[in-house]
Protein backbone atom coordinates (compact mmCIF):
# COMPACT_ATOMS: atom_id res chain seq x y z
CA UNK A 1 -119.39 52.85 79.34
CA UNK A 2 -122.50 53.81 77.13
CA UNK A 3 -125.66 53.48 78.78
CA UNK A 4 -129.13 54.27 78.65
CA UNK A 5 -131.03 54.37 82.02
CA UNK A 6 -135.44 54.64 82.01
CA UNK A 7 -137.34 56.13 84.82
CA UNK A 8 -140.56 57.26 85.21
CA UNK A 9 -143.29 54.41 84.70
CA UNK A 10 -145.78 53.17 86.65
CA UNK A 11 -149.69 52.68 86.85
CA UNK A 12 -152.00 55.17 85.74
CA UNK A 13 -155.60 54.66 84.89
CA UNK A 14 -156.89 55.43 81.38
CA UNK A 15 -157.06 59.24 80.09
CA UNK A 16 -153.86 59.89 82.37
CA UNK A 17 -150.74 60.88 81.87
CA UNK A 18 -147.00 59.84 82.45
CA UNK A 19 -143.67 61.23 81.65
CA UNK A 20 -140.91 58.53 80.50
CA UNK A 21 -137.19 60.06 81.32
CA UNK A 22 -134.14 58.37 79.85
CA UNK A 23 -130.75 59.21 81.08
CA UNK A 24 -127.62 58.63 78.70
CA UNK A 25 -123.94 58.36 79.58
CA UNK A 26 -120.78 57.46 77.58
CA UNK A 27 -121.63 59.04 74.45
CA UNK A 28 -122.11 62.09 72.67
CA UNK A 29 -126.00 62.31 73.21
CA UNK A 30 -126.04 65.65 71.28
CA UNK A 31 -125.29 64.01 68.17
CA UNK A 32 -127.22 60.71 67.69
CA UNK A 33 -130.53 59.87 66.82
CA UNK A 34 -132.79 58.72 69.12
CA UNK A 35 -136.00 56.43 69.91
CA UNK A 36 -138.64 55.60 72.48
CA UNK A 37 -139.93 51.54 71.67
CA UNK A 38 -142.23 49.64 73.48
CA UNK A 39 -143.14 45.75 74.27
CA UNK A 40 -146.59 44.72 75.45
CA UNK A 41 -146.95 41.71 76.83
CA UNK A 42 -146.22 38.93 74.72
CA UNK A 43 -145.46 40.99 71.15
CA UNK A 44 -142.59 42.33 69.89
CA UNK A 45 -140.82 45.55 69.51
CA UNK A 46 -142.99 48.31 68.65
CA UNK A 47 -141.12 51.68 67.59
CA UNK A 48 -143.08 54.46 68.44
CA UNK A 49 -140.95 57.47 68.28
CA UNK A 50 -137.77 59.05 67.08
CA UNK A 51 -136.19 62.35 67.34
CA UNK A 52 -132.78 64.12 65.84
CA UNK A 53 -129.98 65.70 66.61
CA UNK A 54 -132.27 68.90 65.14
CA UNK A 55 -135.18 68.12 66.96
CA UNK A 56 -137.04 66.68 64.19
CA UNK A 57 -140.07 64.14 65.19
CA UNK A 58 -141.47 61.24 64.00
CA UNK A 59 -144.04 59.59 65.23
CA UNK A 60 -146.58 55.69 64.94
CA UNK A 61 -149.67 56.32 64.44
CA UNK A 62 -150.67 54.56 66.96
CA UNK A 63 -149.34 57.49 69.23
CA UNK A 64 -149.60 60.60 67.09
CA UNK A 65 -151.16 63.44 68.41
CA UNK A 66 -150.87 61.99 72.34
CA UNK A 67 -146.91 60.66 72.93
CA UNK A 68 -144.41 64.17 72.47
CA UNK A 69 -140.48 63.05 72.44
CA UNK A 70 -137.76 65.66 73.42
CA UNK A 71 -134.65 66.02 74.43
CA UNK A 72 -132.09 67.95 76.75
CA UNK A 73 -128.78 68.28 75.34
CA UNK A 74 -127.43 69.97 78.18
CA UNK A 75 -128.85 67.04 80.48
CA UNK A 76 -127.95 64.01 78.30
CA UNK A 77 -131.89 63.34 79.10
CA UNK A 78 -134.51 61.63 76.02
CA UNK A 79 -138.13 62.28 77.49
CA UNK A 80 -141.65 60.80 76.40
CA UNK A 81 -144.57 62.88 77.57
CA UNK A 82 -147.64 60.31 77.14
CA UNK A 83 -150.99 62.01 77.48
CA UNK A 84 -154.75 60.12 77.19
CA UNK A 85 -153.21 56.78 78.05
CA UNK A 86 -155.19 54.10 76.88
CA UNK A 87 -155.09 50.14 78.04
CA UNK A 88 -153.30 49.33 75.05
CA UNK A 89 -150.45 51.27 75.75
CA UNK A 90 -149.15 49.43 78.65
CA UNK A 91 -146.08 48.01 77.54
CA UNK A 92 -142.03 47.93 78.88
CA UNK A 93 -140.63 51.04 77.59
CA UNK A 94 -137.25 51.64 76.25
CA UNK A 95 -135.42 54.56 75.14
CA UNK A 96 -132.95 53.25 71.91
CA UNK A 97 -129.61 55.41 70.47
CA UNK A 98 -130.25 54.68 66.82
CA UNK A 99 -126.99 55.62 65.40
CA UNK A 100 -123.18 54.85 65.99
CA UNK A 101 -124.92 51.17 67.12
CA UNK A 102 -128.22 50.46 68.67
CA UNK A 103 -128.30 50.35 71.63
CA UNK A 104 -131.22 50.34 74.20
CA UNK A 105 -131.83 50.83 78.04
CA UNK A 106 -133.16 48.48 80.80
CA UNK A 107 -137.06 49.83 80.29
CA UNK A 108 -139.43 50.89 82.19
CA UNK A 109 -142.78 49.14 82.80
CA UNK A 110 -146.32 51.33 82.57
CA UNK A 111 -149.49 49.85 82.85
CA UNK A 112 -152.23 51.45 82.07
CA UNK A 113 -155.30 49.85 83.94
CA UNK A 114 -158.64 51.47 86.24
């Protein structure tokens, strides 16, 4: 069964920091491409990062230079380091497999809020 489990939000104040974890079964995690999207309240999808099989990264904008995306091939394990959090980054967070059919996990809710 191919799933996609999200762990590690919560509520941090602005400025701090969370790490987003994203465990994968049933499929060949090495080998697919893979995404970190987000939904605030009330908007749609937002795609905010992406990284390949190599370890190439993409990033939004709206993210660049504080949101890092890796991976752990040996742990079948997506990560999202998010550093300076800022209120407008509270948002459900899901981890997507972008190849071989998308597919994305439960999400995981952080709010960012003093």
């Amino acid at each position: 069964q191919v799933q996609l489990v999200e762990s590690g939000g919560g509520l941090v104040q602005p400025g701090g920091s969370l790490r987003l974890s994203c465990a994968a079964s049933g499929f060949s995690f090495s080998t697919h491409w893979m995404s970190w999207v987000r939904q605030a309240p009330g908007e749609g999808l937002e795609w905010i990062s992406q990284i390949n099989p190599t370890n190439n990264t993409i990033y939004a904008d709206s993210v660049k230079g504080r949101f890092t995306i890796s991976r752990d091939n040996a742990k079948n394990t997506l990560y999202l380091q998010m550093n300076d959090l800022e209120s407008q980054d509270t948002a459900v967070y899901y981890c997507q497999k972008d190849t071989g059919g998308t597919l994305r996990g439960q999400g995981t809710q952080v709010t960012v809020s003093s």
